[in-house]
PDB file of N, CA and C in Angstrom:
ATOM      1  N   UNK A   1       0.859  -1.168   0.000  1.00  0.00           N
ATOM      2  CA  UNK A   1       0.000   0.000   0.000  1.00  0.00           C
ATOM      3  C   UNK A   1       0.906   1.232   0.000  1.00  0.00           C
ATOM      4  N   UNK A   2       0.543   2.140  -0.993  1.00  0.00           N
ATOM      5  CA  UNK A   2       1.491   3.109  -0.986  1.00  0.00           C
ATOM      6  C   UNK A   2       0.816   4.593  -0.222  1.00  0.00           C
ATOM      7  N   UNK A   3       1.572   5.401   0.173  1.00  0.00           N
ATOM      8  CA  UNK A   3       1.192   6.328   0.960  1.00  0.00           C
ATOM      9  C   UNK A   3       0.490   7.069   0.727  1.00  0.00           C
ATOM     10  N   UNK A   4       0.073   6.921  -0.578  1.00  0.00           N
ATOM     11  CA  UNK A   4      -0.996   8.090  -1.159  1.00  0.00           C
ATOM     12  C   UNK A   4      -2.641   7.240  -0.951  1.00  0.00           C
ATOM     13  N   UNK A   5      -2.403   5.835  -1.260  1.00  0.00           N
ATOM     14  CA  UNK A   5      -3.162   5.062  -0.799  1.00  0.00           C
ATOM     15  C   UNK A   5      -3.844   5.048   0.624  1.00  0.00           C
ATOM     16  N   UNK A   6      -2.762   4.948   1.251  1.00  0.00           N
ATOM     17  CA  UNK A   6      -3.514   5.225   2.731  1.00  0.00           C
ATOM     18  C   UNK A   6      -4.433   6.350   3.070  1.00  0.00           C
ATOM     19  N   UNK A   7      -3.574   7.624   2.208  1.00  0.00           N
ATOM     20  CA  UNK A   7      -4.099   8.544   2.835  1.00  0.00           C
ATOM     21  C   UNK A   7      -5.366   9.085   2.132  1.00  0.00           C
ATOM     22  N   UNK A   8      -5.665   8.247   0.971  1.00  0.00           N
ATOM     23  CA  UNK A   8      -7.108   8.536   0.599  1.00  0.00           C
ATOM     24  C   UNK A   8      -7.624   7.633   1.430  1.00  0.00           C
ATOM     25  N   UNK A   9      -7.582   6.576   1.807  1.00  0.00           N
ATOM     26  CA  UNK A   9      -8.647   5.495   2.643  1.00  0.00           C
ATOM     27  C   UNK A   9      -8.880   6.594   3.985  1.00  0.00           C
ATOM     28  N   UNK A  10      -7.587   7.351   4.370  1.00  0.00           N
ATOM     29  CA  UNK A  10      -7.661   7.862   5.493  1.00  0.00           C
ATOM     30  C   UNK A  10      -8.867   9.153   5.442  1.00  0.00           C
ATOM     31  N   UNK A  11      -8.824   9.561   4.202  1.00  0.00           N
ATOM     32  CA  UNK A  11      -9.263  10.937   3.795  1.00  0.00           C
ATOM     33  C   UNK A  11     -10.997  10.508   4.007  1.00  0.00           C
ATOM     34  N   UNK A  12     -11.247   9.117   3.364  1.00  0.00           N
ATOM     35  CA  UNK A  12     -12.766   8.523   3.037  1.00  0.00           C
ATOM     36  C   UNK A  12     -13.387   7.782   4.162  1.00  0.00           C
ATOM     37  N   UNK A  13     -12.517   8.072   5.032  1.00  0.00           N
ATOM     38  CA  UNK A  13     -13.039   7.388   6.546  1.00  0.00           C
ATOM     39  C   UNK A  13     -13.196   8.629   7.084  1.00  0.00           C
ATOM     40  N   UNK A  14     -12.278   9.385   7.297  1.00  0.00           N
ATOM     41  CA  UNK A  14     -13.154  10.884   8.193  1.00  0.00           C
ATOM     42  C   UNK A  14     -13.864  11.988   7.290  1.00  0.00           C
ATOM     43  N   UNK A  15     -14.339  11.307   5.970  1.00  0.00           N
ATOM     44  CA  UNK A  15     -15.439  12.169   5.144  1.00  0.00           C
ATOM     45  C   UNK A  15     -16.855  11.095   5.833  1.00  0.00           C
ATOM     46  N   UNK A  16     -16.615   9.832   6.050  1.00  0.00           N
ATOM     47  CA  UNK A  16     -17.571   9.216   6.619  1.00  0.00           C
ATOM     48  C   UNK A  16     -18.363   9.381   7.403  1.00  0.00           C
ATOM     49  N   UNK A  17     -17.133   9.455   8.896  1.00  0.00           N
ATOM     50  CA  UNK A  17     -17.556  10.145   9.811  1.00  0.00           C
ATOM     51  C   UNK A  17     -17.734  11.352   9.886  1.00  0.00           C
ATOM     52  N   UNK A  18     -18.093  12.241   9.165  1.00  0.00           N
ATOM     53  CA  UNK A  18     -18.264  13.690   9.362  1.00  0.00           C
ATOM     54  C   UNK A  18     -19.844  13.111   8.636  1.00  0.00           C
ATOM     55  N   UNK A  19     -19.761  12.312   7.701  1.00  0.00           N
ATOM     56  CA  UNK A  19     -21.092  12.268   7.028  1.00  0.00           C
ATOM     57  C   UNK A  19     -21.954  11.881   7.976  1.00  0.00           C
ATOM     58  N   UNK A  20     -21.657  10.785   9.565  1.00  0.00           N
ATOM     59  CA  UNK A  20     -22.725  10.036   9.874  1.00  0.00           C
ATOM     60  C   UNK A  20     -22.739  11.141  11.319  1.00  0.00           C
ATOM     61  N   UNK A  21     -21.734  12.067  11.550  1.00  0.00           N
ATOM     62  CA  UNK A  21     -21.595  12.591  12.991  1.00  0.00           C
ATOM     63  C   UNK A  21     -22.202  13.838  12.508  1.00  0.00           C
ATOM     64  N   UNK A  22     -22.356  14.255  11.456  1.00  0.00           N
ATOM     65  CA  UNK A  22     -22.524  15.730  11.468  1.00  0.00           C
ATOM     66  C   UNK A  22     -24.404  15.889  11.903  1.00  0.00           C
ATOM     67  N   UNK A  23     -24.953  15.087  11.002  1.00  0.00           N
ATOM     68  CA  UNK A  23     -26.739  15.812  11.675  1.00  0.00           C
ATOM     69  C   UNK A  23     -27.111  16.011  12.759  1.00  0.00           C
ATOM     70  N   UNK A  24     -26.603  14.724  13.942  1.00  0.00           N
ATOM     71  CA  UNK A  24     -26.701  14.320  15.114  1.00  0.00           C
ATOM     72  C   UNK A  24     -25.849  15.629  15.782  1.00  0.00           C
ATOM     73  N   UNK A  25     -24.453  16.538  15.578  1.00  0.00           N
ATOM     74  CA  UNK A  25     -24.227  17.319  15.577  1.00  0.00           C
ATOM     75  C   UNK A  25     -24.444  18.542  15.485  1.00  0.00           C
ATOM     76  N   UNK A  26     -25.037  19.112  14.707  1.00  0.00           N
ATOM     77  CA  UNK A  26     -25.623  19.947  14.418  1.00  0.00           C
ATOM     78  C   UNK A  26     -26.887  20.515  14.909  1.00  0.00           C
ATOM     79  N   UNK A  27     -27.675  18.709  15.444  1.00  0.00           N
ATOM     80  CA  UNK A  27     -28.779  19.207  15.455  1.00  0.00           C
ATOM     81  C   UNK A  27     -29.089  19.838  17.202  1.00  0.00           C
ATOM     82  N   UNK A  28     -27.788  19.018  17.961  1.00  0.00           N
ATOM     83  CA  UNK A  28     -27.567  19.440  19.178  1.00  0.00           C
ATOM     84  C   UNK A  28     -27.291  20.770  19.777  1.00  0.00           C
ATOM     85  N   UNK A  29     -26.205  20.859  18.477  1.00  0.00           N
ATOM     86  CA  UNK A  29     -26.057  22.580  18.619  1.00  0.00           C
ATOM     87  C   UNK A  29     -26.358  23.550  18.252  1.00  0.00           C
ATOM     88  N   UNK A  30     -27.700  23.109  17.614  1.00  0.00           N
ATOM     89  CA  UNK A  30     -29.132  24.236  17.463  1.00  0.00           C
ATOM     90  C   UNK A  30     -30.017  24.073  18.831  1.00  0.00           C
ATOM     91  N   UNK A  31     -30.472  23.062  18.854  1.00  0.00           N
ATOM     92  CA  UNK A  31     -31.486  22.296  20.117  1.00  0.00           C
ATOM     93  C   UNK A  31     -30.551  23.277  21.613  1.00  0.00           C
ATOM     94  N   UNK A  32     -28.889  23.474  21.449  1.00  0.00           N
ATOM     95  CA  UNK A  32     -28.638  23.804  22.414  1.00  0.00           C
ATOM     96  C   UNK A  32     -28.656  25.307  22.816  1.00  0.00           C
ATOM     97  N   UNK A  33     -28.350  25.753  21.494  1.00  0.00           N
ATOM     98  CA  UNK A  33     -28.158  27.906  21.713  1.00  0.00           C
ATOM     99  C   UNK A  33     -29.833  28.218  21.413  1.00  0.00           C
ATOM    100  N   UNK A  34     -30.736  27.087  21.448  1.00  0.00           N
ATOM    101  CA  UNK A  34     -32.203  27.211  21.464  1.00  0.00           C
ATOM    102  C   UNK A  34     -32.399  27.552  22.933  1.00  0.00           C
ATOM    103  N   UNK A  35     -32.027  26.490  23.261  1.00  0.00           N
ATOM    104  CA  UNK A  35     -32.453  26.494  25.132  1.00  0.00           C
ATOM    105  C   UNK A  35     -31.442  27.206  25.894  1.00  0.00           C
ATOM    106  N   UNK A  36     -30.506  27.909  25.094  1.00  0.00           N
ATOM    107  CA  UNK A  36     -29.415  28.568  26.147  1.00  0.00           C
ATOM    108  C   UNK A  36     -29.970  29.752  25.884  1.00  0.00           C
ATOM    109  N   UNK A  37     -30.547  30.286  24.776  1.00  0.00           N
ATOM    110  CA  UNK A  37     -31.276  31.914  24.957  1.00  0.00           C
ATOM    111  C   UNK A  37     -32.470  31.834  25.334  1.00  0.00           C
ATOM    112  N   UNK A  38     -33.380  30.504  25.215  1.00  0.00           N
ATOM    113  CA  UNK A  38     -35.016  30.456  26.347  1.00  0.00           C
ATOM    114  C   UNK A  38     -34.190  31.055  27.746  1.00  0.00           C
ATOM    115  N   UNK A  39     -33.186  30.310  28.154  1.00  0.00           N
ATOM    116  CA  UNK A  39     -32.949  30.179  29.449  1.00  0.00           C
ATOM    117  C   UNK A  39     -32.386  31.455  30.085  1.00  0.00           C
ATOM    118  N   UNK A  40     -31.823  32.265  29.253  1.00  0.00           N
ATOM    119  CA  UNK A  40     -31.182  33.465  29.412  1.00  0.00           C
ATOM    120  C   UNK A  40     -32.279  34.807  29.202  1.00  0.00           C
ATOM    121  N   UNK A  41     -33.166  34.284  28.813  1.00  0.00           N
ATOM    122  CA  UNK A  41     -34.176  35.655  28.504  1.00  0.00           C
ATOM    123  C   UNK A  41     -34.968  35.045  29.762  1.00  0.00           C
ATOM    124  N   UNK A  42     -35.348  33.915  30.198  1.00  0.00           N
ATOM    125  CA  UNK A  42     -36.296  33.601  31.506  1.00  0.00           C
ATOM    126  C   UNK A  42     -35.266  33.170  32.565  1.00  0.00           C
ATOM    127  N   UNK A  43     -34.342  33.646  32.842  1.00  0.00           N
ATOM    128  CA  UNK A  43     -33.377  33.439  33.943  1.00  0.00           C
ATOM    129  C   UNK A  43     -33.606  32.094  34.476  1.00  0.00           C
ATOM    130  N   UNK A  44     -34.296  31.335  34.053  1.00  0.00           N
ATOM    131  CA  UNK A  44     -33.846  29.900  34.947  1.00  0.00           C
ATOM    132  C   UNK A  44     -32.812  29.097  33.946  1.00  0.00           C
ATOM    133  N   UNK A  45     -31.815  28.959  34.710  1.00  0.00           N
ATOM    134  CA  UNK A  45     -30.527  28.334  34.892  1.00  0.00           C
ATOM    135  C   UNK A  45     -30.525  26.542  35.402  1.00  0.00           C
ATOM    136  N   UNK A  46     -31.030  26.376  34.968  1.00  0.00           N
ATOM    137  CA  UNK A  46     -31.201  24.637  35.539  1.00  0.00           C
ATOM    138  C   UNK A  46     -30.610  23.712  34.351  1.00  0.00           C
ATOM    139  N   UNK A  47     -29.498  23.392  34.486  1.00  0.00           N
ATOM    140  CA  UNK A  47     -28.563  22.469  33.406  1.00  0.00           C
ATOM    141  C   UNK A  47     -29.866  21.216  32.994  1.00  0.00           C
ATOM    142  N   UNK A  48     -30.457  20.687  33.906  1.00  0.00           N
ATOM    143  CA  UNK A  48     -31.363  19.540  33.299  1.00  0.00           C
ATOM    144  C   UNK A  48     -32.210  19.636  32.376  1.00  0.00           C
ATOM    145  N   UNK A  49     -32.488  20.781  32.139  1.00  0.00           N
ATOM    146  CA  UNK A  49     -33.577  21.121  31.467  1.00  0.00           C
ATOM    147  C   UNK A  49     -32.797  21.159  30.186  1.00  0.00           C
ATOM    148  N   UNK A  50     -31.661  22.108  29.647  1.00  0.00           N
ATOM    149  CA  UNK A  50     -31.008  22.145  28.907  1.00  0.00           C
ATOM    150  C   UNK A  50     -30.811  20.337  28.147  1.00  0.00           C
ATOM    151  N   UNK A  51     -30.043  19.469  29.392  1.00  0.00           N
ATOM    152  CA  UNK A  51     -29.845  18.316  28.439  1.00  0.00           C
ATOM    153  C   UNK A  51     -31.063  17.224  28.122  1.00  0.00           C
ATOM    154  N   UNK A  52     -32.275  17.489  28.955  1.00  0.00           N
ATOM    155  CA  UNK A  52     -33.258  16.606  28.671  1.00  0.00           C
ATOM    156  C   UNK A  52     -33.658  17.082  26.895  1.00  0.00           C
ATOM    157  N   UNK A  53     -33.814  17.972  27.005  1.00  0.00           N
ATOM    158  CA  UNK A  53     -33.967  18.813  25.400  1.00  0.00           C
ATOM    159  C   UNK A  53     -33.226  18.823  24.448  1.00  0.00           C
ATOM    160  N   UNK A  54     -31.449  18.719  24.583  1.00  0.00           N
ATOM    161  CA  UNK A  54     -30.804  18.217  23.883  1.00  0.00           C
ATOM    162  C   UNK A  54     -30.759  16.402  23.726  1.00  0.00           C
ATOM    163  N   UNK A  55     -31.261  15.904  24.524  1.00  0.00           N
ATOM    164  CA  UNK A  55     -31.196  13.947  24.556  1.00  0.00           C
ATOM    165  C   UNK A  55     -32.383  13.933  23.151  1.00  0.00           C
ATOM    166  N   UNK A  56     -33.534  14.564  23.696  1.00  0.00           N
ATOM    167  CA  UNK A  56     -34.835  14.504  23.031  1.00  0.00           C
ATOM    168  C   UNK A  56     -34.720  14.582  21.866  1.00  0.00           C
ATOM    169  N   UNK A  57     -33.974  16.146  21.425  1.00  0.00           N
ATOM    170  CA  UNK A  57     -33.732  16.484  19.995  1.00  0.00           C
ATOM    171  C   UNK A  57     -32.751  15.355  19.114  1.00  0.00           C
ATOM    172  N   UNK A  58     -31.457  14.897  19.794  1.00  0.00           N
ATOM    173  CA  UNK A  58     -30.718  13.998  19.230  1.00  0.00           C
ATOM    174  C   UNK A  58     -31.507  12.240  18.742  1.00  0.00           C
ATOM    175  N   UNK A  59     -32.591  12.013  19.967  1.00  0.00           N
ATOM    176  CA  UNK A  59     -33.335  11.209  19.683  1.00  0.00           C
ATOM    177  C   UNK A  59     -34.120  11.294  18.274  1.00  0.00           C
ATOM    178  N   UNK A  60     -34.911  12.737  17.937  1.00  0.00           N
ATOM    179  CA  UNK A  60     -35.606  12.530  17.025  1.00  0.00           C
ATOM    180  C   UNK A  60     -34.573  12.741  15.448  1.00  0.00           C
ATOM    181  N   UNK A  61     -33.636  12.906  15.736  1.00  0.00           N
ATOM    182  CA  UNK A  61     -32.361  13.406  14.479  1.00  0.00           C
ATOM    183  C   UNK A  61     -32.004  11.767  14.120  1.00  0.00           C
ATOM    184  N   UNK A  62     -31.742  11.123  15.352  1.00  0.00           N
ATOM    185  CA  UNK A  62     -31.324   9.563  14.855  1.00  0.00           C
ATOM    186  C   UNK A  62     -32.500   8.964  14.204  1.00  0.00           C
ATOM    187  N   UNK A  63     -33.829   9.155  14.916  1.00  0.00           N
ATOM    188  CA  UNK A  63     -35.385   8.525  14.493  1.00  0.00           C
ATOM    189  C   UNK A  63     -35.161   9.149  12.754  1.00  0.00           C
ATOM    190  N   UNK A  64     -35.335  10.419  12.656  1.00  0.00           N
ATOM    191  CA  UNK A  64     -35.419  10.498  11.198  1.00  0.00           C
ATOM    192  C   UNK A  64     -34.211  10.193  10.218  1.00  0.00           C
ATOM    193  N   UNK A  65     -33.421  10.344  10.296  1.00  0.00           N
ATOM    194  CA  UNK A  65     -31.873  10.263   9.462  1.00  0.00           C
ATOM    195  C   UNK A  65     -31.235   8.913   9.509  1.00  0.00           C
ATOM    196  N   UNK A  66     -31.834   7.992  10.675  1.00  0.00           N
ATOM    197  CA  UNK A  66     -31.302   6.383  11.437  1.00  0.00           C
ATOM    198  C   UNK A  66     -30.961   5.608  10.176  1.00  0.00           C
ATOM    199  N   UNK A  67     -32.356   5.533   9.547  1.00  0.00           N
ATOM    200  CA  UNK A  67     -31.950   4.525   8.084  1.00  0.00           C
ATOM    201  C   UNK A  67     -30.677   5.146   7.661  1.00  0.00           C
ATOM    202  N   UNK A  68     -31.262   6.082   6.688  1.00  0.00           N
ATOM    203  CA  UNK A  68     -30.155   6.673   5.708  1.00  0.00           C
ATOM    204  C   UNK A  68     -28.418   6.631   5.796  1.00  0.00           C
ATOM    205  N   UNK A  69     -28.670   7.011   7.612  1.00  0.00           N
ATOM    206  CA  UNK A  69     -27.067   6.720   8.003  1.00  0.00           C
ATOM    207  C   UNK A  69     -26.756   5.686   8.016  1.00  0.00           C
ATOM    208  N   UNK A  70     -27.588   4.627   8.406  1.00  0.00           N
ATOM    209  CA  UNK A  70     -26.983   3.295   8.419  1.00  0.00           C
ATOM    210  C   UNK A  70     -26.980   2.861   7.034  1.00  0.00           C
ATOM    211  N   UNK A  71     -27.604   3.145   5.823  1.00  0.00           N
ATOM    212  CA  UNK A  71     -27.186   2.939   4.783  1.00  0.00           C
ATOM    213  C   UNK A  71     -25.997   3.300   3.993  1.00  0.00           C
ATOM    214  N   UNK A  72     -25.456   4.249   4.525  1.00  0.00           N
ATOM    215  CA  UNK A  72     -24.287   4.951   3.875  1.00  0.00           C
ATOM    216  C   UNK A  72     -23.157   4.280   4.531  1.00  0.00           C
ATOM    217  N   UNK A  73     -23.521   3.982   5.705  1.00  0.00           N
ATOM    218  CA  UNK A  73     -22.744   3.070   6.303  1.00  0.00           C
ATOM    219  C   UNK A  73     -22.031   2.061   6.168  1.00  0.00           C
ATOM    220  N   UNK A  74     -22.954   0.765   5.623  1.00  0.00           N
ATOM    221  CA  UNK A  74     -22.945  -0.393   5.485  1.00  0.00           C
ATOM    222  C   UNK A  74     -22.517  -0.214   3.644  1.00  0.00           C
ATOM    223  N   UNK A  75     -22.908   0.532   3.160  1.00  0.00           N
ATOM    224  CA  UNK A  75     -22.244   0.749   1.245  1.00  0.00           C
ATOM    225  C   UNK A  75     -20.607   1.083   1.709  1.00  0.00           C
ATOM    226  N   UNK A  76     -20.499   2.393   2.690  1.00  0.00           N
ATOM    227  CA  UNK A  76     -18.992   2.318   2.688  1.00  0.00           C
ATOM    228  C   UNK A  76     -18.528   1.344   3.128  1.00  0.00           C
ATOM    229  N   UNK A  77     -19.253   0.472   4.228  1.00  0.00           N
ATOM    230  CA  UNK A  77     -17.942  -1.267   4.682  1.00  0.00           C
ATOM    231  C   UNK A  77     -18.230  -1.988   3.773  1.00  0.00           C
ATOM    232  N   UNK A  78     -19.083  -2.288   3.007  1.00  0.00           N
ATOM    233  CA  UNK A  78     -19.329  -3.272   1.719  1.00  0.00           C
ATOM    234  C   UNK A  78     -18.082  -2.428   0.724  1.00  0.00           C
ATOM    235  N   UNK A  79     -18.039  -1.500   0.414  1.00  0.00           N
ATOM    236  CA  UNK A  79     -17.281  -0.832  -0.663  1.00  0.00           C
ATOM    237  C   UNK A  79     -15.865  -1.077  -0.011  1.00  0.00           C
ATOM    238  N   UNK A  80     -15.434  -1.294   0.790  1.00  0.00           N
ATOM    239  CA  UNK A  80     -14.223  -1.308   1.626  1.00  0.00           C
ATOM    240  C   UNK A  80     -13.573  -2.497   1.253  1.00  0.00           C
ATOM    241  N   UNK A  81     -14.580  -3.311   2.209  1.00  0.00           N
ATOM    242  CA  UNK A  81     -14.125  -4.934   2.267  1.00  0.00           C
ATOM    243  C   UNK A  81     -13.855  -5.479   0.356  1.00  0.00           C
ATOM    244  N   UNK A  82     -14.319  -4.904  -0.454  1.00  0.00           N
ATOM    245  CA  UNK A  82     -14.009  -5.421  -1.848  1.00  0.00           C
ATOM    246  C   UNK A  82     -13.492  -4.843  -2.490  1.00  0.00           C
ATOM    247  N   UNK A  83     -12.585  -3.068  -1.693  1.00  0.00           N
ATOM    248  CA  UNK A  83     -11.474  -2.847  -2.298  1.00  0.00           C
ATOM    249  C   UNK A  83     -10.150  -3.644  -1.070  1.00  0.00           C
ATOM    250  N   UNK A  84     -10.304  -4.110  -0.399  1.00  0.00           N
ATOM    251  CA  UNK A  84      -9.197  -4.737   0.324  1.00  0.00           C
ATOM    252  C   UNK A  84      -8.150  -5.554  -0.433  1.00  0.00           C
ATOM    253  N   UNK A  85      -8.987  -6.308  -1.554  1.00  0.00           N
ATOM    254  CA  UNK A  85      -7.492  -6.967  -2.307  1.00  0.00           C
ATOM    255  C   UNK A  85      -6.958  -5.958  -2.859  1.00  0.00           C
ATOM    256  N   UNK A  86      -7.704  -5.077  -3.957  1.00  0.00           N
ATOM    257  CA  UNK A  86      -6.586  -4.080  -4.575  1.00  0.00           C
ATOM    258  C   UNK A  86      -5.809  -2.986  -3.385  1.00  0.00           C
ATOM    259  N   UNK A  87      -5.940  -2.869  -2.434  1.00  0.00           N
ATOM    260  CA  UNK A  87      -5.176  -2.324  -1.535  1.00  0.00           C
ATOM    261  C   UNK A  87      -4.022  -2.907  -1.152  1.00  0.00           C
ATOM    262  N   UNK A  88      -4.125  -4.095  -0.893  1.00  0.00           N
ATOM    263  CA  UNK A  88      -2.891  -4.816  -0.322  1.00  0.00           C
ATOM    264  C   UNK A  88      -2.030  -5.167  -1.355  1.00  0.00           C
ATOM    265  N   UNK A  89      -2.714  -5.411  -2.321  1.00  0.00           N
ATOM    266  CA  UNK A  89      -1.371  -6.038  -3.558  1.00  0.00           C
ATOM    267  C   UNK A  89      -2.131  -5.752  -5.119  1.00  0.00           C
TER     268      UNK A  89
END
């Protein structure tokens, strides 16, 4: 495997993970500067409230997006595992 090799496999594994981490991401850190300016315009300060609302929101981001990610998923380890011979030799 030559080094340019690696470093595209390397390049297509953290385009992956940015593909399957980012909604679930994103959607937290809307869900979160949501409830950090409720909380700042109504002065209650209670951290629980904040993460019950962020759990909730991440829940419904996996509920809708769940397939899709796991499809992109399972094409990139299927696509992987059957470039493995031309990788090695």
């Amino acid at each position: 495997m030559t080094p340019e090799t690696a470093l595209g496999e390397i390049s297509r594994g953290l385009q992956m993970a940015l593909t399957l981490g980012g909604p679930a991401l994103i959607a937290v850190l809307v869900v979160g500067v949501a409830v950090g300016v409720m909380q700042a315009a109504t002065q209650v300060n209670e951290p629980t409230i904040q993460f019950v609302v962020k759990a909730l929101g991440l829940v419904v981001v996996l509920a809708t997006t769940g397939h899709f990610l796991l499809g992109r998923l399972v094409a990139f380890t299927i696509d992987l595992f059957h470039r493995i011979p031309h990788l090695i030799g």
